[in-house]
N, C-alpha and C. Protein backbone atom coordinates (compact mmCIF):
# COMPACT_ATOMS: atom_id res chain seq x y z
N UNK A 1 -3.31 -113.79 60.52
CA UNK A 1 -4.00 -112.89 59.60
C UNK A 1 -4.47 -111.67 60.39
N UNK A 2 -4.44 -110.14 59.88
CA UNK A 2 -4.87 -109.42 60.50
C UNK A 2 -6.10 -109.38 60.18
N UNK A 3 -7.15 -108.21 61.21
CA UNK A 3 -8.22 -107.99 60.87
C UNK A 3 -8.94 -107.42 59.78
N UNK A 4 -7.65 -106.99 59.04
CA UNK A 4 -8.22 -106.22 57.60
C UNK A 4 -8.09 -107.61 56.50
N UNK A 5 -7.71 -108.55 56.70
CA UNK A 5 -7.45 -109.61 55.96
C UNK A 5 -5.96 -109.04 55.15
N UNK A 6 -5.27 -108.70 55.47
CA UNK A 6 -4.17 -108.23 54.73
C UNK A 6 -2.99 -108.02 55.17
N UNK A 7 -1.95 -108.58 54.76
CA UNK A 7 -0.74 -108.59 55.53
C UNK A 7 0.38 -107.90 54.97
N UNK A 8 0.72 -106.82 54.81
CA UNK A 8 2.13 -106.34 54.01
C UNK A 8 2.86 -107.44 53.88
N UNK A 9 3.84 -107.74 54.73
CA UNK A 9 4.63 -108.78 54.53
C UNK A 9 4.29 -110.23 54.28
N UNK A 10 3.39 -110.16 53.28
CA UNK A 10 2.92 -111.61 52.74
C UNK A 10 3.18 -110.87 51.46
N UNK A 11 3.94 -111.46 50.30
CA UNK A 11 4.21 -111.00 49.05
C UNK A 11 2.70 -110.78 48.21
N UNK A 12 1.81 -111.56 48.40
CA UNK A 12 0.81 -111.77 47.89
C UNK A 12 0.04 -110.36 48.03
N UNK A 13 -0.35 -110.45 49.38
CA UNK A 13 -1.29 -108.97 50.01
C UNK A 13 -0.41 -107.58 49.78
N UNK A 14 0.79 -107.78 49.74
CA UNK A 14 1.90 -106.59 49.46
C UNK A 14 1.76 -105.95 47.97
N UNK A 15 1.34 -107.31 47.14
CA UNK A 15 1.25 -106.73 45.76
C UNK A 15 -0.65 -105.86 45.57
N UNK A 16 -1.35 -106.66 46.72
CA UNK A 16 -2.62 -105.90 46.61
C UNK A 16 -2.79 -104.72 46.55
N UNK A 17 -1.92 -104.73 48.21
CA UNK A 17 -2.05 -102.89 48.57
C UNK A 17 -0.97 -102.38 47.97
N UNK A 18 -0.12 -102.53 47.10
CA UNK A 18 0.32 -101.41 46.27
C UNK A 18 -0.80 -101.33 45.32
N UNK A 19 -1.00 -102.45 44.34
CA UNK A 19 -1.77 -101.96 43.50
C UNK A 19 -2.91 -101.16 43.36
N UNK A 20 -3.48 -101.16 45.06
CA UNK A 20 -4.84 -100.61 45.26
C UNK A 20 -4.75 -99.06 45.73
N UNK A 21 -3.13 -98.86 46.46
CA UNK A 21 -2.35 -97.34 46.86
C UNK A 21 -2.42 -96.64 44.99
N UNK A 22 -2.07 -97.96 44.28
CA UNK A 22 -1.42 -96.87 42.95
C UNK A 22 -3.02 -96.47 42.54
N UNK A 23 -3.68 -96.78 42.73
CA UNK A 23 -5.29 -96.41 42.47
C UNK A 23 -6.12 -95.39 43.08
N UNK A 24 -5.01 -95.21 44.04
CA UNK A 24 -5.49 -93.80 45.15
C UNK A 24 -6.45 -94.21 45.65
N UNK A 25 -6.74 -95.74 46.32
CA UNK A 25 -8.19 -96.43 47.14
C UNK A 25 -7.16 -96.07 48.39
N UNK A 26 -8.34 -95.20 49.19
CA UNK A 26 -8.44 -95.01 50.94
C UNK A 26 -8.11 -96.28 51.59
N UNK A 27 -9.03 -97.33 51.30
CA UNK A 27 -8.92 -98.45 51.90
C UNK A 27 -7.25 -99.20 52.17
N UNK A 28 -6.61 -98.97 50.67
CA UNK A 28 -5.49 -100.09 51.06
C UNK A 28 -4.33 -99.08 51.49
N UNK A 29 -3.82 -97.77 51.21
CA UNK A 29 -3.29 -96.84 51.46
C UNK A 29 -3.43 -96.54 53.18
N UNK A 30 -4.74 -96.59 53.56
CA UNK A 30 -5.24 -97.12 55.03
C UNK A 30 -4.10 -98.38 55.87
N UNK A 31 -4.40 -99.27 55.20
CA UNK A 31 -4.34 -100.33 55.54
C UNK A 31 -2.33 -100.37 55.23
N UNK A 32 -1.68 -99.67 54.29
CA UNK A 32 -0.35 -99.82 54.38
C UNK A 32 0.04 -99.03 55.34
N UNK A 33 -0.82 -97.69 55.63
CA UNK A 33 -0.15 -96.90 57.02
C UNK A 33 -0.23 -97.09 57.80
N UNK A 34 -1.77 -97.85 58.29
CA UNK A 34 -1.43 -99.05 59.27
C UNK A 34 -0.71 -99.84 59.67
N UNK A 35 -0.31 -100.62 58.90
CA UNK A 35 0.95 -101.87 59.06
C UNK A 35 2.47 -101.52 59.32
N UNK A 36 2.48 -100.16 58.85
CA UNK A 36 3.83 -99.34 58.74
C UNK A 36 4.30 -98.57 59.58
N UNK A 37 3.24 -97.82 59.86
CA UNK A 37 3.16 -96.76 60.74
C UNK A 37 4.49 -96.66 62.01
N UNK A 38 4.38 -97.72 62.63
CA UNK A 38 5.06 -98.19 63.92
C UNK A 38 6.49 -98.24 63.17
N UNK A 39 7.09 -99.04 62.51
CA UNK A 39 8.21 -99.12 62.03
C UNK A 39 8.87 -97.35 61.32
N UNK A 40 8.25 -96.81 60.72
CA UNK A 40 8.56 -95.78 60.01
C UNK A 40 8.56 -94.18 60.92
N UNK A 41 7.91 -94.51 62.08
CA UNK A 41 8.19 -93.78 63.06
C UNK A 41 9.49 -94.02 63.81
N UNK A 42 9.82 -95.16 63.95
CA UNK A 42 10.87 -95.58 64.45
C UNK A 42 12.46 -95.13 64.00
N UNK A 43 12.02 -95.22 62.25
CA UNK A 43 13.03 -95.17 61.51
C UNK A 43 13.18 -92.89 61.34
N UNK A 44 12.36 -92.93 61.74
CA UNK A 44 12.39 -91.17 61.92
C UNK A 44 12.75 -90.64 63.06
N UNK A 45 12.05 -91.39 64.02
CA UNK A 45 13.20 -91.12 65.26
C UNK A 45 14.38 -90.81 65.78
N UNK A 46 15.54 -92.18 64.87
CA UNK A 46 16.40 -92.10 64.84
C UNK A 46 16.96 -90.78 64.14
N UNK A 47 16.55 -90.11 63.26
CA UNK A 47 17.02 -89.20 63.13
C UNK A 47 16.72 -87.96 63.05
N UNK A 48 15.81 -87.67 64.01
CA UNK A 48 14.94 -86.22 64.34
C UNK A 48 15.42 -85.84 65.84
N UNK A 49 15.05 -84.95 66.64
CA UNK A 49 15.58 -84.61 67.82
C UNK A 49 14.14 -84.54 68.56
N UNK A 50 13.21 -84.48 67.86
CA UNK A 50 12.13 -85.01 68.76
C UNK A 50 10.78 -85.71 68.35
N UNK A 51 9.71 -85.65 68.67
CA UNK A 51 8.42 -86.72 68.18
C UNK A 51 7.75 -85.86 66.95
N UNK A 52 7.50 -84.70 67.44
CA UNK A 52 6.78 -83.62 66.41
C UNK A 52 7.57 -83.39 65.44
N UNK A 53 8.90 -83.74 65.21
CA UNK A 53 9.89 -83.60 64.11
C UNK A 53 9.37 -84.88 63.02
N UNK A 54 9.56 -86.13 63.68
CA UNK A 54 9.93 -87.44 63.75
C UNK A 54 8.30 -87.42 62.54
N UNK A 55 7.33 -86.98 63.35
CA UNK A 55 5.96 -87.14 62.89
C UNK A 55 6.01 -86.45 61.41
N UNK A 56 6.68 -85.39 61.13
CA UNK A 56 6.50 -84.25 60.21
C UNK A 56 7.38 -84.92 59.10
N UNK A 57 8.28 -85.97 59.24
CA UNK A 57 9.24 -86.73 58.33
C UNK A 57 8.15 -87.43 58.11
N UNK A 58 7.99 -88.34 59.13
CA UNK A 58 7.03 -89.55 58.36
C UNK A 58 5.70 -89.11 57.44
N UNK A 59 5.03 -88.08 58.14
CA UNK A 59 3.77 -87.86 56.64
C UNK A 59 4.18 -87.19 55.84
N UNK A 60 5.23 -86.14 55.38
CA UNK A 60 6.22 -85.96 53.97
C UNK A 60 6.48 -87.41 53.02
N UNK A 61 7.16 -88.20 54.15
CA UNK A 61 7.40 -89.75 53.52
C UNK A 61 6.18 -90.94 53.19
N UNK A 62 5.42 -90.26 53.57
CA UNK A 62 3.95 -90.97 53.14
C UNK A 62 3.57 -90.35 52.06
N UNK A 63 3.58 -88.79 52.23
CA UNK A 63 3.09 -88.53 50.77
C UNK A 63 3.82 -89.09 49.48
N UNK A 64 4.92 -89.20 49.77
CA UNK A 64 5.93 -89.48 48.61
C UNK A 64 5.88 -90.58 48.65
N UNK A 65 5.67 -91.93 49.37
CA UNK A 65 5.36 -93.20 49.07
C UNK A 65 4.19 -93.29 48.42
N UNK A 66 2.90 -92.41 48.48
CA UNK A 66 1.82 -92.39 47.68
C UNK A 66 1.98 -91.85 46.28
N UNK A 67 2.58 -91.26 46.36
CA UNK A 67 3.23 -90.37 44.90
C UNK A 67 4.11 -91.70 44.28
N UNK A 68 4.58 -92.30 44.67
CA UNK A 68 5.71 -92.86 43.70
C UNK A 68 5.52 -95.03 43.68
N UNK A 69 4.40 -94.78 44.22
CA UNK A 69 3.83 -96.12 44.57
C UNK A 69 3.79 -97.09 43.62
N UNK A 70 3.31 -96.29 42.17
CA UNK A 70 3.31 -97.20 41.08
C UNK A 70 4.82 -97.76 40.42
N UNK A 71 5.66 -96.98 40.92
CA UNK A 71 6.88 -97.56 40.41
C UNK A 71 7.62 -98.76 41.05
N UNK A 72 6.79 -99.02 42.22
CA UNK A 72 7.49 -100.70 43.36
C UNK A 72 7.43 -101.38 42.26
N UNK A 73 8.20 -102.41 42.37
CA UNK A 73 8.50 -103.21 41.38
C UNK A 73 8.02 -104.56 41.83
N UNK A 74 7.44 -104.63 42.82
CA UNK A 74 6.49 -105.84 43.63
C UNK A 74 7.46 -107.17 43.59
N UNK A 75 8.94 -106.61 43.48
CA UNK A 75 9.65 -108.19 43.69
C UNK A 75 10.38 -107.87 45.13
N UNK A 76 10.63 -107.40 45.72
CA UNK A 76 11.21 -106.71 46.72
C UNK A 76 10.03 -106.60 47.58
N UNK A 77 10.71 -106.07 49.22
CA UNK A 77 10.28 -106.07 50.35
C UNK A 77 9.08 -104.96 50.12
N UNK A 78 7.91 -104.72 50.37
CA UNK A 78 7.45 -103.31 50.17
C UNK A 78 7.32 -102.45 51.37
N UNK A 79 7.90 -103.40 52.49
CA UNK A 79 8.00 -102.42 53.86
C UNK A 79 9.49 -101.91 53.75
N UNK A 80 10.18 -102.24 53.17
CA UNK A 80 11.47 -101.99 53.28
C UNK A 80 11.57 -100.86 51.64
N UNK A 81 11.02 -101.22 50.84
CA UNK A 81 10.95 -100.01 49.97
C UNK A 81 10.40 -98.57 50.24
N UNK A 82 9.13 -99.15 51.29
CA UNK A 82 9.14 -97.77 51.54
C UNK A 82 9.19 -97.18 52.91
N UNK A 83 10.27 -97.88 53.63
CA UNK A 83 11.30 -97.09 54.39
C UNK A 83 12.25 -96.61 53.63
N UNK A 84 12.94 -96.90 52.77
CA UNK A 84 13.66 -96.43 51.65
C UNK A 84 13.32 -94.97 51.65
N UNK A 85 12.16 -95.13 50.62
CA UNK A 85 11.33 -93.65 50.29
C UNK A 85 11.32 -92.79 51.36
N UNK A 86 10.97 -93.30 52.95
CA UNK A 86 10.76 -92.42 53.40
C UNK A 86 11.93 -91.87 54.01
N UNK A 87 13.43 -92.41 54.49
CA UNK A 87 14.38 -92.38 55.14
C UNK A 87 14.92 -91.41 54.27
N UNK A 88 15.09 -91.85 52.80
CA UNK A 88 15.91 -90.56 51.42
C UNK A 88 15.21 -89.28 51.56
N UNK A 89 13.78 -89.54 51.84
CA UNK A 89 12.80 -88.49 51.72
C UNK A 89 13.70 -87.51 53.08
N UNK A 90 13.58 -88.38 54.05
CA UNK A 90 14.18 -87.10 55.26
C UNK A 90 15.15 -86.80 55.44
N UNK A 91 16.36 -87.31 54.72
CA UNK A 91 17.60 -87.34 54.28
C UNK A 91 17.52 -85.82 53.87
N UNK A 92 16.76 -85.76 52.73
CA UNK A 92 16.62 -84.74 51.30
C UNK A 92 16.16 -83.35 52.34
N UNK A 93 15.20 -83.41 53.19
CA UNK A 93 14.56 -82.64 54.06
C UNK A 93 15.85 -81.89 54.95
N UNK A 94 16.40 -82.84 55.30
CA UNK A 94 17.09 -82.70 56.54
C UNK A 94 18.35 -81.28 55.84
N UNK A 95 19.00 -81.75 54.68
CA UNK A 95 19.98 -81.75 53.98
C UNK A 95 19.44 -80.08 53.23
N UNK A 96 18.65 -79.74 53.11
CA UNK A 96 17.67 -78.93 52.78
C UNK A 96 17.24 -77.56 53.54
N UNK A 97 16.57 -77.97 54.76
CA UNK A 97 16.01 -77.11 55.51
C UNK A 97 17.42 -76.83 56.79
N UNK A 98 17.88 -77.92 56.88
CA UNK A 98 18.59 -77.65 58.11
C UNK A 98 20.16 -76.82 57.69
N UNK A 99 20.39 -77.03 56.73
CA UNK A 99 21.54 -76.33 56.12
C UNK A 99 22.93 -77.15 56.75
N UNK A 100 22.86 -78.47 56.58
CA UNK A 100 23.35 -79.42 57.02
C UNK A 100 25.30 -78.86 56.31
N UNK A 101 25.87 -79.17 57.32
CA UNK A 101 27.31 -78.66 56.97
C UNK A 101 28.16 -79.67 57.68
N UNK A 102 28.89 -80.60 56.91
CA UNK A 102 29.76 -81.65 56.77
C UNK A 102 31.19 -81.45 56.87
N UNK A 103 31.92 -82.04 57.91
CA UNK A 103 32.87 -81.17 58.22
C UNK A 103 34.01 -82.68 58.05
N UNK A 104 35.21 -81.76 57.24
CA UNK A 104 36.16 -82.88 57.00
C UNK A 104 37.22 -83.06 58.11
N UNK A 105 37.90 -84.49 58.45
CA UNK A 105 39.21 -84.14 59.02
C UNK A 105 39.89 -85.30 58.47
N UNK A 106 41.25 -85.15 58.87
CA UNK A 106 42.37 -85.83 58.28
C UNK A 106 42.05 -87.65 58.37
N UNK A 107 42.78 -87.90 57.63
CA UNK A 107 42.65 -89.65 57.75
C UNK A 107 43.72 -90.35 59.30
N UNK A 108 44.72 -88.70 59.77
CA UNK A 108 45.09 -89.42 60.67
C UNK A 108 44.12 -89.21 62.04
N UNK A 109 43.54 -88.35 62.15
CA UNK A 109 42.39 -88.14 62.78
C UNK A 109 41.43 -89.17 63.10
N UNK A 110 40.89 -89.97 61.85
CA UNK A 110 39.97 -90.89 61.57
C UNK A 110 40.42 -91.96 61.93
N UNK A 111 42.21 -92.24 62.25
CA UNK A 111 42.48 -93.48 62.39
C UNK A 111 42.88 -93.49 64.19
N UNK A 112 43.24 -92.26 64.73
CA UNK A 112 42.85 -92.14 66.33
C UNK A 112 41.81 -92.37 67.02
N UNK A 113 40.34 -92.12 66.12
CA UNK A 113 39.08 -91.99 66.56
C UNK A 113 38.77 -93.82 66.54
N UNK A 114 39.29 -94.81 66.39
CA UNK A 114 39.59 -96.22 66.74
C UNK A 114 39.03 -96.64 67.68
N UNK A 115 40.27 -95.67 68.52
CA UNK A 115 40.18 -95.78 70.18
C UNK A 115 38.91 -95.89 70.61
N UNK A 116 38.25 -94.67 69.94
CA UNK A 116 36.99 -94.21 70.76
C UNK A 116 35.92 -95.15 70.16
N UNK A 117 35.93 -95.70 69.11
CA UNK A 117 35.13 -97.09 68.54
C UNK A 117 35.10 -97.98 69.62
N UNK A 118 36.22 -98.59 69.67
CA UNK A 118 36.50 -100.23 70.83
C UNK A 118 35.68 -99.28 72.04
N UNK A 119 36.05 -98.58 72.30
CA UNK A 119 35.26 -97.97 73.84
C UNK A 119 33.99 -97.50 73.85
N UNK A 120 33.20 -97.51 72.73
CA UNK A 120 31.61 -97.02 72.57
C UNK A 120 30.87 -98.10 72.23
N UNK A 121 31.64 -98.60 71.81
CA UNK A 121 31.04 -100.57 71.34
C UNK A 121 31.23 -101.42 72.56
N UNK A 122 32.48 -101.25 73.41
CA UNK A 122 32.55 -101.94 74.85
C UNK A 122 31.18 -101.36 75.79
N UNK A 123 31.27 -100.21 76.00
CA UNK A 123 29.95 -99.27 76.21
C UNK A 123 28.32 -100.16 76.04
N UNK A 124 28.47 -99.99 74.28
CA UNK A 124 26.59 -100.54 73.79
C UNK A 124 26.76 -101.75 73.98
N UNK A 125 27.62 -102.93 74.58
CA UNK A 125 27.33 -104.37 74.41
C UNK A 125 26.49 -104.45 75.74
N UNK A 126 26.47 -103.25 76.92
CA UNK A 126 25.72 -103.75 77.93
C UNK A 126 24.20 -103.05 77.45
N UNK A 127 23.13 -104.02 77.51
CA UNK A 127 21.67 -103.60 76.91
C UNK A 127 21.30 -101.96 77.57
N UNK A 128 20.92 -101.90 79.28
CA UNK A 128 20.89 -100.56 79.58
C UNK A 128 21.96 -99.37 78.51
N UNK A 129 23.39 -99.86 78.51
CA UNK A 129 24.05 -98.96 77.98
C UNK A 129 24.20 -98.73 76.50
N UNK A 130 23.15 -99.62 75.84
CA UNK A 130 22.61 -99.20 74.46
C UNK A 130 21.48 -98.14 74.98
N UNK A 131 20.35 -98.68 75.10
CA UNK A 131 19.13 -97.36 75.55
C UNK A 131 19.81 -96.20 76.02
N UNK A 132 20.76 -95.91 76.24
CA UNK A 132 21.23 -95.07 77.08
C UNK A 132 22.00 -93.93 75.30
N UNK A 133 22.78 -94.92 75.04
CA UNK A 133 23.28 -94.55 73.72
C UNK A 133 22.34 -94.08 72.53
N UNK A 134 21.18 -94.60 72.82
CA UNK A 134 20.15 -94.49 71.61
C UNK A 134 19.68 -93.10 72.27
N UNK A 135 19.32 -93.27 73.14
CA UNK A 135 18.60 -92.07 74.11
C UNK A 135 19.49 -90.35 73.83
N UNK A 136 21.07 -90.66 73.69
CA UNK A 136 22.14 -89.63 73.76
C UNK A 136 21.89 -89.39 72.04
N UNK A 137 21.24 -90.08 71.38
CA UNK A 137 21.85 -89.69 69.81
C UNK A 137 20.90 -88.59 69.58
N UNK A 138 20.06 -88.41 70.31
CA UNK A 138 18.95 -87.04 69.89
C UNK A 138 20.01 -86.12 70.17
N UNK A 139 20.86 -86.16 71.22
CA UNK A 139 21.37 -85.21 71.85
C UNK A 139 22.79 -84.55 70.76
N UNK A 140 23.06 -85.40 69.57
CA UNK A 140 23.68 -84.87 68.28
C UNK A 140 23.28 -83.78 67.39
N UNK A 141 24.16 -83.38 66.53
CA UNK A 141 23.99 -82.44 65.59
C UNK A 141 23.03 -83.42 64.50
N UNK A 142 22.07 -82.88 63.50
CA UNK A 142 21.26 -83.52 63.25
C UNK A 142 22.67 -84.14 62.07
N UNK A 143 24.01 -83.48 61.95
CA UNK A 143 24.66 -83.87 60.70
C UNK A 143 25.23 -85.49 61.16
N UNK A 144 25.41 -85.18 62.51
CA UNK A 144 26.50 -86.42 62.91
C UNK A 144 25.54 -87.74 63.30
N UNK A 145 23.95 -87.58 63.41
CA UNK A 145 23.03 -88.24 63.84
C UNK A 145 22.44 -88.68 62.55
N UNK A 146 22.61 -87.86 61.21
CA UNK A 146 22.35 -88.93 60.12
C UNK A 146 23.47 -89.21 59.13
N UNK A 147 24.36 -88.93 59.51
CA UNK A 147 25.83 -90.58 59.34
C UNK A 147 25.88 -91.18 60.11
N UNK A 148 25.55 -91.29 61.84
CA UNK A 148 26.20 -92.31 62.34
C UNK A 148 24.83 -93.16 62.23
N UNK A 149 23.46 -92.76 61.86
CA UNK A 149 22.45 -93.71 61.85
C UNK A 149 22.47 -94.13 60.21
N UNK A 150 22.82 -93.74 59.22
CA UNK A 150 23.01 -94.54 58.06
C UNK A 150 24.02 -95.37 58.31
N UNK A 151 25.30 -95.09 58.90
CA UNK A 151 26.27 -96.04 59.13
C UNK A 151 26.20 -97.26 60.12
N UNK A 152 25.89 -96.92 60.85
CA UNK A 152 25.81 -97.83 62.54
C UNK A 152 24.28 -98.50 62.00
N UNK A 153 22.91 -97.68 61.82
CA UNK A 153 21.92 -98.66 62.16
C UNK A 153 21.05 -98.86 60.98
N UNK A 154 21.38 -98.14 59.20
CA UNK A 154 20.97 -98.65 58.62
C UNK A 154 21.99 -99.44 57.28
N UNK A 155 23.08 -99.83 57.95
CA UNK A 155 24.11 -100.93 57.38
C UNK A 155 24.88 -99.94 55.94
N UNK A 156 24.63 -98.69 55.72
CA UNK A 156 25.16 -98.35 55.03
C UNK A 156 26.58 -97.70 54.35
N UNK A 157 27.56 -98.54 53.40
CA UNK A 157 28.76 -98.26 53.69
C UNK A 157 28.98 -96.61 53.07
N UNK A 158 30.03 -95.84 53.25
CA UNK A 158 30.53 -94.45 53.43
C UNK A 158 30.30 -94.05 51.98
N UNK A 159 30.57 -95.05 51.01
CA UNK A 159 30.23 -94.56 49.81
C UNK A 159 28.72 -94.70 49.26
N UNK A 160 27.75 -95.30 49.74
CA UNK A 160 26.84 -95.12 49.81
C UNK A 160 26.32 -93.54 50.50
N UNK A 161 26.82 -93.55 51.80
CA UNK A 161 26.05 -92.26 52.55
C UNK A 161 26.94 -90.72 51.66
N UNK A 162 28.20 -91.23 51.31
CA UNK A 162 28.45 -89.94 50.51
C UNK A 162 27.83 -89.87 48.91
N UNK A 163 27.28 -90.47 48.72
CA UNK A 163 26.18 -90.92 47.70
C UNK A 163 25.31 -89.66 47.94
N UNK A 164 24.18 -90.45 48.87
CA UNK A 164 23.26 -89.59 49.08
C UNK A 164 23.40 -88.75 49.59
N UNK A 165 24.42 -88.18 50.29
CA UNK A 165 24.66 -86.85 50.97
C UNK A 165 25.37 -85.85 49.58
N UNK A 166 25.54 -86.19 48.98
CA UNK A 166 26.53 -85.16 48.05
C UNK A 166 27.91 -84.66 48.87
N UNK A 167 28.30 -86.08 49.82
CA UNK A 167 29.67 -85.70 50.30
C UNK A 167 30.91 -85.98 49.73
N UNK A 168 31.92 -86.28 50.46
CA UNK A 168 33.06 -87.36 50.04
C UNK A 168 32.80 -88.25 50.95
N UNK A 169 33.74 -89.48 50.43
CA UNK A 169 34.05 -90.76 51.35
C UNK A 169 34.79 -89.97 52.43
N UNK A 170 35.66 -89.37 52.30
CA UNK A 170 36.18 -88.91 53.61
C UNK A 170 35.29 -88.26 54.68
N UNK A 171 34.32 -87.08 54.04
CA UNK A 171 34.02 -86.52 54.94
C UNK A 171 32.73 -87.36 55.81
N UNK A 172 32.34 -88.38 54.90
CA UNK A 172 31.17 -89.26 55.42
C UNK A 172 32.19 -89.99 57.30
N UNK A 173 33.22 -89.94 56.56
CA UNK A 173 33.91 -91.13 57.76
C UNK A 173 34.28 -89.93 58.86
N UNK A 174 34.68 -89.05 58.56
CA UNK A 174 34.84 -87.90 59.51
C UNK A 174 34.08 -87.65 60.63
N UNK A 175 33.02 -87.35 59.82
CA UNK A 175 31.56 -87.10 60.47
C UNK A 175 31.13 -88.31 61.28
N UNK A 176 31.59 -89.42 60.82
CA UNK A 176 31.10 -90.85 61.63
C UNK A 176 32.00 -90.44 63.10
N UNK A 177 33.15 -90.72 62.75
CA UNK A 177 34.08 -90.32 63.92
C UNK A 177 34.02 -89.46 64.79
N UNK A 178 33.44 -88.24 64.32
CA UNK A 178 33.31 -87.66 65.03
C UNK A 178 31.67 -87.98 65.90
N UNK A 179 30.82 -87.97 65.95
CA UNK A 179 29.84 -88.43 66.33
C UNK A 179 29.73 -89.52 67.12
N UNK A 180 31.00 -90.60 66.97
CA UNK A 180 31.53 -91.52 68.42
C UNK A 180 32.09 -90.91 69.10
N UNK A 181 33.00 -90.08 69.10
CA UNK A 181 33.54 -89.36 69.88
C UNK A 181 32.61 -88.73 70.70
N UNK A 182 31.79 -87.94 70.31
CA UNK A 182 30.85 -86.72 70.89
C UNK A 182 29.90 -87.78 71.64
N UNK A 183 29.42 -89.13 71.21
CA UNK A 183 28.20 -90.27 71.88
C UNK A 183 29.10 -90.78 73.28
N UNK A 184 30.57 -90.57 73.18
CA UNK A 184 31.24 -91.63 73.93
C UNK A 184 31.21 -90.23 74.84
N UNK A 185 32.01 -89.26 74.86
CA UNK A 185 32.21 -88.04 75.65
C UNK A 185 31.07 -87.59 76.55
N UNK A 186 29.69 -87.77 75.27
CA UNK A 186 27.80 -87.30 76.35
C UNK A 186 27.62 -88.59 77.08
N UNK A 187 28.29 -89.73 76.69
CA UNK A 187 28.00 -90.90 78.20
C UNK A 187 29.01 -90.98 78.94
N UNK A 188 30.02 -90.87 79.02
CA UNK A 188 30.66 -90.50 80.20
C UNK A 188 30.43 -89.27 81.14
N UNK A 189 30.15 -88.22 79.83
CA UNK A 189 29.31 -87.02 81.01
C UNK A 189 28.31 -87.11 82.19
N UNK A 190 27.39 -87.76 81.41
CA UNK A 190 25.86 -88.55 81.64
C UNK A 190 26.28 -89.47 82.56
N UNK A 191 26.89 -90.38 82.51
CA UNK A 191 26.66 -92.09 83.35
C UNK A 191 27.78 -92.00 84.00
N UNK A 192 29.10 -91.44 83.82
CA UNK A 192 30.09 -92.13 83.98
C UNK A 192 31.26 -92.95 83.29
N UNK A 193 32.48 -93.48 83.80
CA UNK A 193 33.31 -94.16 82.65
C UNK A 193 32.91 -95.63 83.25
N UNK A 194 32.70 -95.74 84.08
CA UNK A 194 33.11 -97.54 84.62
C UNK A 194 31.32 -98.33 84.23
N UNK A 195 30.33 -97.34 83.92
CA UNK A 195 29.23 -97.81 83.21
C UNK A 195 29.16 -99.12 81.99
């Protein structure tokens, strides 16, 4: 039990502090940014290029989890709903302010870029040479850093991310490809090949 007596991830206390967020009480709205905080920074990370970015997603995505609070449907995860909120939220931001430009290439293109899969995945199976990989993804275009993090680390398939991107399936996979390419090319720059 935490010290606030309240646990997000207890279905029970999850349905509290929404109900007490949809009420606009300090206390439980407190107490969900508390519990969250750490995770939802995390999940902004991944796709910002630095902390003061990362920070400026997550309280946009707080406001809008406070704004739209009453609509959780309290059968579902509510840490995972509102990473939801906040991940679409910086999606929408990103897609917006950054003038995000999605670039297509051929399917025979997409089916060469293979290669460079088996060799970036041989790469992240050693632990240092994940941190190392996670560390290089700031070092992306913010376009190729939120497909390959909807694709690679939040399980989402191409028609999903061309969903929310207002892309195609193609150009979602393009953009994936290309962004292994460019992760595999900045660690061999960086580390080396025999890493």
């Amino acid at each position: 039990m935490r010290k606030d007596g309240l646990d997000i991830n207890n279905a029970d206390d999850a349905k509290k502090i929404a109900d007490g967020c949809a009420k606009n009480d300090r206390y439980y709205q407190q107490v969900l940014y508390n519990q969250t905080f750490k995770q939802m920074i995390g999940a902004c990370l991944r796709y910002s290029s630095n902390y003061d970015e990362a920070m400026d997603f997550v309280q946009d995505g707080y406001v809008k989890v406070f704004e739209r609070i009453g609509s959780y449907q309290k059968s579902g995860s509510l840490v995972l709903w509102i990473k939801r909120i906040i991940v679409n939220n910086l999606i929408d931001s990103l897609r917006k302010t950054s003038g995000l430009h999605f670039s297509d290439i051929s399917e025979e293109k997409i089916e060469e870029s293979y290669d460079a899969d088996e060799e970036l995945d041989r790469i992240a199976r050693k632990e240092q040479s994940a941190d190392r990989i996670v560390e290089l993804l700031h070092e992306l275009t913010p376009v190729y850093r939120a497909v390959f993090n909807m694709y690679v680390v939040d399980e989402l398939s191409h028609n999903e991310i061309a969903e929310r991107l207002g892309i195609s399936v193609g150009t979602s996979k393009s953009n994936l490809a290309k962004a292994k390419q460019r992760l595999r090319q900045m660690y061999i720059n960086k580390y080396g090949e025999d890493e």
